[in-house]
C-alpha atoms as a PDB file:
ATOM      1  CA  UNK A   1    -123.981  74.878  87.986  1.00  0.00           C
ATOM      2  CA  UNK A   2    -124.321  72.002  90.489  1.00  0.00           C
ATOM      3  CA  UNK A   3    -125.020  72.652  94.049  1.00  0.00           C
ATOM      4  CA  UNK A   4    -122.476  71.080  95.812  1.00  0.00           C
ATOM      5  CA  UNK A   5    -124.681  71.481  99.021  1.00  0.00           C
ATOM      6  CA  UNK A   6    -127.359  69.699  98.335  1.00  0.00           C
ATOM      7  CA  UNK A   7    -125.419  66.384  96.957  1.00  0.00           C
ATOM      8  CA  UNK A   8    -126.008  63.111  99.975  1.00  0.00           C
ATOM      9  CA  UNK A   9    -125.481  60.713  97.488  1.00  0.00           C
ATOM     10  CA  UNK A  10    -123.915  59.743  93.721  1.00  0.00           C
ATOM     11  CA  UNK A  11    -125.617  57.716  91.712  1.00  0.00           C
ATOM     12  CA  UNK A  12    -123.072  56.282  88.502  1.00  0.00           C
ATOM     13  CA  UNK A  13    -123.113  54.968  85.278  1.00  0.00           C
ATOM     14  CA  UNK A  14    -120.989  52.184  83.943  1.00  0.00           C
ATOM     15  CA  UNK A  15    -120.640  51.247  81.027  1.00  0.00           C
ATOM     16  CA  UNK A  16    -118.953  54.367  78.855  1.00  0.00           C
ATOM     17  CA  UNK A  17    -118.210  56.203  82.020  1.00  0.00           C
ATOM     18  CA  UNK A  18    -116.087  53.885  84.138  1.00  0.00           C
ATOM     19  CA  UNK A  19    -114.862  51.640  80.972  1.00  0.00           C
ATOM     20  CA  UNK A  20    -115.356  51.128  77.425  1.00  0.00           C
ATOM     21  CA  UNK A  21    -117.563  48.949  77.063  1.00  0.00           C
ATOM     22  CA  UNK A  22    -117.342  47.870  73.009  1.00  0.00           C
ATOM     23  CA  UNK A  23    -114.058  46.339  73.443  1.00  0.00           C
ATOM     24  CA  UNK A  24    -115.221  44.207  76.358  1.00  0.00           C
ATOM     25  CA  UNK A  25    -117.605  42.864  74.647  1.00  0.00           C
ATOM     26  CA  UNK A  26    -115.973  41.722  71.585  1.00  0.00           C
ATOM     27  CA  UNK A  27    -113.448  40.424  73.465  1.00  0.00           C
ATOM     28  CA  UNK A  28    -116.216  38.202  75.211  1.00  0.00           C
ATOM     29  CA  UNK A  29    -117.980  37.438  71.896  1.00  0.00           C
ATOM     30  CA  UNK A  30    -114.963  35.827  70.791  1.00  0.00           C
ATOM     31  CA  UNK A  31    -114.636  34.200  73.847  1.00  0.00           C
ATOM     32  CA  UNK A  32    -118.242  33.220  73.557  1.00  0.00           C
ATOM     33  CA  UNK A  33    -117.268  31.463  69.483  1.00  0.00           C
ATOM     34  CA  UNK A  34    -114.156  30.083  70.735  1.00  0.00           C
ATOM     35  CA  UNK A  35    -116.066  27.861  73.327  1.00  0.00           C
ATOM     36  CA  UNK A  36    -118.635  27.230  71.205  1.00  0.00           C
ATOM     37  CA  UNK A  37    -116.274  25.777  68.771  1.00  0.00           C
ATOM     38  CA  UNK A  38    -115.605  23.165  70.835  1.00  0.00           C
ATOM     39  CA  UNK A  39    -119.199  22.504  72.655  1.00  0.00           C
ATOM     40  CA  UNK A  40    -121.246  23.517  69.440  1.00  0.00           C
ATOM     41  CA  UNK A  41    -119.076  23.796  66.445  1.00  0.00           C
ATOM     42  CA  UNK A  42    -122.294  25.280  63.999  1.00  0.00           C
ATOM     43  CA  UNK A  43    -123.538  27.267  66.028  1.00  0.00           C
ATOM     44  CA  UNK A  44    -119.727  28.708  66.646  1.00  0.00           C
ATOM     45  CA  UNK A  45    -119.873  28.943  62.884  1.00  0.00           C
ATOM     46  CA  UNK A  46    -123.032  30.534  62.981  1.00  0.00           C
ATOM     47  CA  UNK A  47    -121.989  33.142  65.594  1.00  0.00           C
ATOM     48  CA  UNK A  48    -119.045  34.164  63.385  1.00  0.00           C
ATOM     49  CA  UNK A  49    -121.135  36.537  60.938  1.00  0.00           C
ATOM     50  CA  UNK A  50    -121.892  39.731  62.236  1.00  0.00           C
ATOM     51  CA  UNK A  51    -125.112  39.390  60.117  1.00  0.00           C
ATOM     52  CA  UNK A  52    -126.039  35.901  61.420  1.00  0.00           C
ATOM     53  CA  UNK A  53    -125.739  37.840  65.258  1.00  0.00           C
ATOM     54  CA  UNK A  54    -127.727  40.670  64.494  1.00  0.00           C
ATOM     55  CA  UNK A  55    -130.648  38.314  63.203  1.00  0.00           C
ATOM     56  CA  UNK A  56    -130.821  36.466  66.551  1.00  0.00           C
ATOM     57  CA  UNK A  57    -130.686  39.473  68.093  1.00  0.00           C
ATOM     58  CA  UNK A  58    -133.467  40.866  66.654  1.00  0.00           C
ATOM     59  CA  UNK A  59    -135.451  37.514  66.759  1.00  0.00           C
ATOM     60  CA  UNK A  60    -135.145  37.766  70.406  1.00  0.00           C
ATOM     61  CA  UNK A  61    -136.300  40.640  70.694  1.00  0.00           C
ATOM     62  CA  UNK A  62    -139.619  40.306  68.803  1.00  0.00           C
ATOM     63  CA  UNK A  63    -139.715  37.223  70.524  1.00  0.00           C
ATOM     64  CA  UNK A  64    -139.299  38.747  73.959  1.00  0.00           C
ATOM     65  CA  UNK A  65    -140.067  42.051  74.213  1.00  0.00           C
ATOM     66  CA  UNK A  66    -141.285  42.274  78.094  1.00  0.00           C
ATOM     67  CA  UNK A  67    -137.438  41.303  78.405  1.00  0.00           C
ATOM     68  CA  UNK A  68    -135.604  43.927  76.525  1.00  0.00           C
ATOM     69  CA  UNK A  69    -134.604  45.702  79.590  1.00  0.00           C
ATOM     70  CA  UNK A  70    -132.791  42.546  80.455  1.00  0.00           C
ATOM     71  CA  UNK A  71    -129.129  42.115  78.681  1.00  0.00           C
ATOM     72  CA  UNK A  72    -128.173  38.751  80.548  1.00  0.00           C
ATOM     73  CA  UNK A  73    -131.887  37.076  79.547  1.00  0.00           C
ATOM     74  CA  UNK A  74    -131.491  38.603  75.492  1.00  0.00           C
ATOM     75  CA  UNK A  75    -128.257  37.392  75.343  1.00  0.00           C
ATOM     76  CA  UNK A  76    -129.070  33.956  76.987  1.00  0.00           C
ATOM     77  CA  UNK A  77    -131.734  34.057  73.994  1.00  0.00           C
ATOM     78  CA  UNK A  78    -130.165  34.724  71.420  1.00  0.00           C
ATOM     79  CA  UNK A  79    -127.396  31.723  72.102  1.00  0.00           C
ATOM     80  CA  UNK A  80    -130.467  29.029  72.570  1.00  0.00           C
ATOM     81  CA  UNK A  81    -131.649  30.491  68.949  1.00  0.00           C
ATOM     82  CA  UNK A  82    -128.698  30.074  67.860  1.00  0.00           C
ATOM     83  CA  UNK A  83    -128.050  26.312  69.320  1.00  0.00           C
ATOM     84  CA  UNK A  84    -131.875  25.591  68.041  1.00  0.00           C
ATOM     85  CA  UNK A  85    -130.848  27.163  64.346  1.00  0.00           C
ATOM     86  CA  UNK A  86    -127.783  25.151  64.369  1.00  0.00           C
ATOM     87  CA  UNK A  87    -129.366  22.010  65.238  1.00  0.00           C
ATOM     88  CA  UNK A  88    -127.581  21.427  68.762  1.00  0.00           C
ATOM     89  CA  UNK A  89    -128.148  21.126  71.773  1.00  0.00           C
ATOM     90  CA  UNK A  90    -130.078  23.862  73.351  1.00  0.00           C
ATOM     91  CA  UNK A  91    -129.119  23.199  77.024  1.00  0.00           C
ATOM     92  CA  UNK A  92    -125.778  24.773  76.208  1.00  0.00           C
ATOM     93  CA  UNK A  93    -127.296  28.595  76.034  1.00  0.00           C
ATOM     94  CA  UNK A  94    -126.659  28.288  80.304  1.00  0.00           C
ATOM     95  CA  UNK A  95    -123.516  27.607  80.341  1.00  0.00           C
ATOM     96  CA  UNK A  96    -122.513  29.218  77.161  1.00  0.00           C
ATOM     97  CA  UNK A  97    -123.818  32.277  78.436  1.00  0.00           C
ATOM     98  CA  UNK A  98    -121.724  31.863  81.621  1.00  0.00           C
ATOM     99  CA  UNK A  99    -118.256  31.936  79.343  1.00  0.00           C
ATOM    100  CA  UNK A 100    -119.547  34.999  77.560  1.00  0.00           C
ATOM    101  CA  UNK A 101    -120.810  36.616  81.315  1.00  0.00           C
ATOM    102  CA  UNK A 102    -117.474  36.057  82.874  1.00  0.00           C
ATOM    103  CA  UNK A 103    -115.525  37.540  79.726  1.00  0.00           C
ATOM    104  CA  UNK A 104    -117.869  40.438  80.113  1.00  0.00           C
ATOM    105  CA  UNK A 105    -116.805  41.734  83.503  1.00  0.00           C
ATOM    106  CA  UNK A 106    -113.081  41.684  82.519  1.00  0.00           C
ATOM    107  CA  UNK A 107    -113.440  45.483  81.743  1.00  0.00           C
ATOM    108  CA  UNK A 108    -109.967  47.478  81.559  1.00  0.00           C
ATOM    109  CA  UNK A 109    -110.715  50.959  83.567  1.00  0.00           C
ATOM    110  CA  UNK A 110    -110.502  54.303  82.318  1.00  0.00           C
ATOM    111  CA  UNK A 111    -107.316  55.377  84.090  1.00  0.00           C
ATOM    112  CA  UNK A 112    -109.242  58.340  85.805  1.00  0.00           C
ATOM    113  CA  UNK A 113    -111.955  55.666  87.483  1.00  0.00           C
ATOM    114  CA  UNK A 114    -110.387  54.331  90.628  1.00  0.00           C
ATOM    115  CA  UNK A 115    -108.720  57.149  91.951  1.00  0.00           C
ATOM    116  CA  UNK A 116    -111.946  59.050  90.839  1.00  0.00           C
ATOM    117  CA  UNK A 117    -114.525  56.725  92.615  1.00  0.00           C
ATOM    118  CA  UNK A 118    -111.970  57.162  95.704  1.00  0.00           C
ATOM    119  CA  UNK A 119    -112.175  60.169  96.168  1.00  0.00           C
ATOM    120  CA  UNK A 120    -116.312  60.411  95.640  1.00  0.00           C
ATOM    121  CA  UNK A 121    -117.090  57.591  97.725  1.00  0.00           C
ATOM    122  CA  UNK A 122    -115.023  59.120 100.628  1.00  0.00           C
ATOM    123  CA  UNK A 123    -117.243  62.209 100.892  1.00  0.00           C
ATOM    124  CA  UNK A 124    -120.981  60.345  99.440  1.00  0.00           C
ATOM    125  CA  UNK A 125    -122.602  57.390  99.062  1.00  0.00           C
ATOM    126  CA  UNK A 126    -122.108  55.946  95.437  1.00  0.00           C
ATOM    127  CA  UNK A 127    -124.825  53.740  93.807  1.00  0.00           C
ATOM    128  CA  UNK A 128    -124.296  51.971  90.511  1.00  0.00           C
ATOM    129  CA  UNK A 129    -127.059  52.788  88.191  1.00  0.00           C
ATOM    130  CA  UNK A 130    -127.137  50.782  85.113  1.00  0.00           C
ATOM    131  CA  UNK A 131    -128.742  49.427  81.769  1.00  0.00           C
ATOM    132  CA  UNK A 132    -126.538  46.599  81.538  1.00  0.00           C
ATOM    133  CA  UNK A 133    -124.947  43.821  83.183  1.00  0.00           C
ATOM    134  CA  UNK A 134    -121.737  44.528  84.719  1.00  0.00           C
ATOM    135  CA  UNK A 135    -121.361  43.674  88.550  1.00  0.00           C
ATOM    136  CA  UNK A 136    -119.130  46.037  90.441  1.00  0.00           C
ATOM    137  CA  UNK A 137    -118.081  43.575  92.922  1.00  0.00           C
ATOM    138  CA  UNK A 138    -116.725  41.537  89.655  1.00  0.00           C
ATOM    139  CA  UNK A 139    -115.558  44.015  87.238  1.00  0.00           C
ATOM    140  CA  UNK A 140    -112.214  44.877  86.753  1.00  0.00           C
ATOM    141  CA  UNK A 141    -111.089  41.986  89.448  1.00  0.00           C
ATOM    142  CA  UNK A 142    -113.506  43.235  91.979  1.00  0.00           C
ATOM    143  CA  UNK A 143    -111.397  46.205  92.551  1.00  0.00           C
ATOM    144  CA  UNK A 144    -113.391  48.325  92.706  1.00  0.00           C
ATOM    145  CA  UNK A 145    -116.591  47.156  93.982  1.00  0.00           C
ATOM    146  CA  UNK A 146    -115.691  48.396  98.082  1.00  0.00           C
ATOM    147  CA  UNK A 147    -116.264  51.807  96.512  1.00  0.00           C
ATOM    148  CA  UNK A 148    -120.322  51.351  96.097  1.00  0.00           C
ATOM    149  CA  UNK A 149    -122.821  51.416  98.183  1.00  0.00           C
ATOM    150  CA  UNK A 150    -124.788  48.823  96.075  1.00  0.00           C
ATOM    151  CA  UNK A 151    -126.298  48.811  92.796  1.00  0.00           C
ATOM    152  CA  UNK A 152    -129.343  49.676  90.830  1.00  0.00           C
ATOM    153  CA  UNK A 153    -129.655  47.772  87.030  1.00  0.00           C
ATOM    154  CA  UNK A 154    -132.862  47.142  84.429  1.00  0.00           C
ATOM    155  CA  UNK A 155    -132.604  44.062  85.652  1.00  0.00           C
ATOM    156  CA  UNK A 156    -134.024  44.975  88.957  1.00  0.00           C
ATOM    157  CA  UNK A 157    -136.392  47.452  87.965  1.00  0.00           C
ATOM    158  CA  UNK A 158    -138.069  45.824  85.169  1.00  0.00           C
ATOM    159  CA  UNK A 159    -137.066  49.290  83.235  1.00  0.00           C
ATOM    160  CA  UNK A 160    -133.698  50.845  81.975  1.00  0.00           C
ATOM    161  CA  UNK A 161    -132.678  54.481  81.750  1.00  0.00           C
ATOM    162  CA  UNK A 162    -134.200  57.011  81.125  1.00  0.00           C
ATOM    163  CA  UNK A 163    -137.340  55.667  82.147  1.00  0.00           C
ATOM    164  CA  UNK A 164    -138.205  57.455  85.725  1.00  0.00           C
ATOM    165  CA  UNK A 165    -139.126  54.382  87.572  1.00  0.00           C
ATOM    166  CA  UNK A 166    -135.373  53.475  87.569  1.00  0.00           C
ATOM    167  CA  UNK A 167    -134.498  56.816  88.351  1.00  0.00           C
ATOM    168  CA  UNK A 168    -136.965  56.732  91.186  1.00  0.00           C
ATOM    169  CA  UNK A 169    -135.934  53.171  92.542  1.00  0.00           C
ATOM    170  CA  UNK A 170    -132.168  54.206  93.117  1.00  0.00           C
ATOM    171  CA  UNK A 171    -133.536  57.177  94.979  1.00  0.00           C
ATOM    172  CA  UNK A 172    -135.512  54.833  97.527  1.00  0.00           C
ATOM    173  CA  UNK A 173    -132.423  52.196  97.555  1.00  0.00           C
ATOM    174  CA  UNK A 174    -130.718  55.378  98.683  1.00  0.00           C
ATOM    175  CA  UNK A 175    -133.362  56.518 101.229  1.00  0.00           C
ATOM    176  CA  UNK A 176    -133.247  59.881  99.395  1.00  0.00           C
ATOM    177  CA  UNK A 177    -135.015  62.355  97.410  1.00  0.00           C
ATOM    178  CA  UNK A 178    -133.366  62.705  93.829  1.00  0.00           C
ATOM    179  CA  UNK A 179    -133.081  66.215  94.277  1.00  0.00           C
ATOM    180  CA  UNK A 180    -130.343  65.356  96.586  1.00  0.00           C
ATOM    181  CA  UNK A 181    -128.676  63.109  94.267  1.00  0.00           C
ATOM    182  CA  UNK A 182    -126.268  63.914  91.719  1.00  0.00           C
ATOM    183  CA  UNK A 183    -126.177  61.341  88.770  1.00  0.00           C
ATOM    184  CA  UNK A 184    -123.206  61.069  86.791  1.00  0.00           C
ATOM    185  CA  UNK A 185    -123.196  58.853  83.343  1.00  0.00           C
ATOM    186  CA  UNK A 186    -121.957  59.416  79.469  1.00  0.00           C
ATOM    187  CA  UNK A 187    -125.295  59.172  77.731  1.00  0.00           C
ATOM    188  CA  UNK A 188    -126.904  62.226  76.811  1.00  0.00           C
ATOM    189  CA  UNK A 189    -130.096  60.698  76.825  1.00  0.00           C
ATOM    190  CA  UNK A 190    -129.914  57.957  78.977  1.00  0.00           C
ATOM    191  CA  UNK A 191    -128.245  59.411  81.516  1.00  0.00           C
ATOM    192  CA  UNK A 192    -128.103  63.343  81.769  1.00  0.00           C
ATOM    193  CA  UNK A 193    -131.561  63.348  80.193  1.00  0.00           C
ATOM    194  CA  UNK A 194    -133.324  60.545  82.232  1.00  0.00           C
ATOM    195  CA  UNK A 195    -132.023  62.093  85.509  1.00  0.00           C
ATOM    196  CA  UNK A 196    -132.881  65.624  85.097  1.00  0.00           C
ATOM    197  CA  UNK A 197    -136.425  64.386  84.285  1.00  0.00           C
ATOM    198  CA  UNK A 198    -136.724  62.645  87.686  1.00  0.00           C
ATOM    199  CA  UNK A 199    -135.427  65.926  89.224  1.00  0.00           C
ATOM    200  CA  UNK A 200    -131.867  64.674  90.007  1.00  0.00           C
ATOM    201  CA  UNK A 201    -128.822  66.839  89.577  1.00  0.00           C
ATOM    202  CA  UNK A 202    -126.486  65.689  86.570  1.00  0.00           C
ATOM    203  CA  UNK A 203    -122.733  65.829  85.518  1.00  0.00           C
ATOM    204  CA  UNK A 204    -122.307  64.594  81.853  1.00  0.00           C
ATOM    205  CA  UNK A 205    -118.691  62.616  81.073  1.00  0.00           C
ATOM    206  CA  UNK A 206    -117.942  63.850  77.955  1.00  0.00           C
ATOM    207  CA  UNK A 207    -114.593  61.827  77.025  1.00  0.00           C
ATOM    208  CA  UNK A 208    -115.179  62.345  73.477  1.00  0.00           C
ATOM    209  CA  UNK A 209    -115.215  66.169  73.364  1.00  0.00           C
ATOM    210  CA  UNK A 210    -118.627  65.524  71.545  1.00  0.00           C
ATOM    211  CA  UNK A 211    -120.812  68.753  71.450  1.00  0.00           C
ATOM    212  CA  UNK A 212    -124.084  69.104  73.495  1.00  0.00           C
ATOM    213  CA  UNK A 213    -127.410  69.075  71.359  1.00  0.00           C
ATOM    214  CA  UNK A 214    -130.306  69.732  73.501  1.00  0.00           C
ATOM    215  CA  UNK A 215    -132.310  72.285  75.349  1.00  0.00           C
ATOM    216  CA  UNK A 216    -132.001  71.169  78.889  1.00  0.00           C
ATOM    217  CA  UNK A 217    -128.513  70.710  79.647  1.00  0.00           C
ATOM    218  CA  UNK A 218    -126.473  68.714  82.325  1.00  0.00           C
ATOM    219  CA  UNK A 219    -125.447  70.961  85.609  1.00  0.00           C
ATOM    220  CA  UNK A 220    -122.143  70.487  84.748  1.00  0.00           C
ATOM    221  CA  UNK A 221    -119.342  68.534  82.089  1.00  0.00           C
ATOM    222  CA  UNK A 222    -116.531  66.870  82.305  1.00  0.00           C
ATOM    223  CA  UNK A 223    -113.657  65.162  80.107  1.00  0.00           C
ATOM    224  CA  UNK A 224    -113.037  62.464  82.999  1.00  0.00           C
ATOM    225  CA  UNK A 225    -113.881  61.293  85.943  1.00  0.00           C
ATOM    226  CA  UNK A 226    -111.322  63.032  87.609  1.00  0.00           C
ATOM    227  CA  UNK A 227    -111.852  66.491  86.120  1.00  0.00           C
ATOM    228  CA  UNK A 228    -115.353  66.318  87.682  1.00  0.00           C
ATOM    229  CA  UNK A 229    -114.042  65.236  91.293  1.00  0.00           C
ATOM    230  CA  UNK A 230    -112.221  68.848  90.674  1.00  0.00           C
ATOM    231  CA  UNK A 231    -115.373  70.357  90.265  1.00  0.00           C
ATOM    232  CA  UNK A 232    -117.052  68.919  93.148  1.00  0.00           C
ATOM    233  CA  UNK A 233    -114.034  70.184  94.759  1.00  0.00           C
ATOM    234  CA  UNK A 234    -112.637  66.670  95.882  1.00  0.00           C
END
């Protein structure tokens, strides 16, 4: 059960918890190949297999793998391979990755999320705390981004979830310990996991009615956003 009591702040998932995040980012893929066909037309061919993708991905990986925390650098790697596969000009991975960044921040919200993150930021401090890339003050129009406190990402840390150190750096950002922090994310692992290992409260968003499958368990579930605001008694 969570302590309600002890909660000064919220830290908060994105991806999977606010928004889906798989249809965003097809949606920015193809955006990604569309522009490509007219910048780099072979390497837009190139992009257009799945398998051809999931090569570059991995050959960016074992090419970089002090970088794997960081989606925006991987991603800005795997286009140059690409564009040096293809033949073209490599120079286009910047700006090629700035079509595919833009398209990634046009998420569509769960419908639960803004009047959700209303009502939690009213009573606590909420801190984005993230693997990926998404920038709340962009995201959904920048709707949403008045809402949080600021943001903690991989990025910044030089680690993703569920290492500690990440865990452990929103908690400073926040001038708090984590036991007074209640995390909220969608990942078992990532999220509930990682956060009750740096001593943080947790509330798993279980939108998928999936069952739980391990021995420590979050201090509370929820089906939405707003299901868990009811349980916070908000």
């Amino acid at each position: 059960m969570i302590d309600i009591s002890r909660i000064r702040a919220i830290t908060l998932d994105l991806d999977d918890t606010l928004w889906p995040i798989w249809p965003t980012i097809e949606q920015a893929e193809l955006r990604l190949q569309a522009w490509l066909l007219q910048q780099a037309p072979r390497t837009s061919a190139l992009f257009a297999s799945p398998h051809a993708r999931v090569a570059l991905r991995d050959q960016a990986q074992a090419d970089w793998p002090e970088h794997h925390h960081d989606l925006s650098f991987m991603r800005r790697e795997m286009i140059r391979l690409g564009l040096k596969q293809s033949g073209e000009d490599q120079d286009l991975a910047g700006p090629a990755f700035g079509v595919f960044f833009d398209a990634r921040q046009q998420v569509t919200l769960f419908d639960d999320a803004a009047p959700a993150l209303k009502r939690l930021s009213a009573r606590w401090p909420v801190l984005a705390l993230s693997n990926g890339n998404a920038d709340v003050q962009c995201v959904a129009g920048g709707g949403i981004g008045a809402y949080f406190c600021g943001s903690v990402s991989a990025r910044d840390v030089g680690v993703g979830k569920p290492d500690l150190r990440i865990f452990q750096a929103a908690a400073q950002a926040l001038r708090l310990e984590p036991t007074q922090i209640l995390h909220v994310g969608d990942d078992e692992g990532l999220d509930v996991l990682g956060a009750l290992a740096a001593g943080m409260q947790t509330a798993w968003i279980n939108r998928s009615d999936k069952l739980w499958s391990f021995p420590q368990r979050p201090h509370a579930s929820a089906a939405s956003m707003l299901e868990l605001c009811e349980a916070l008694e908000l």
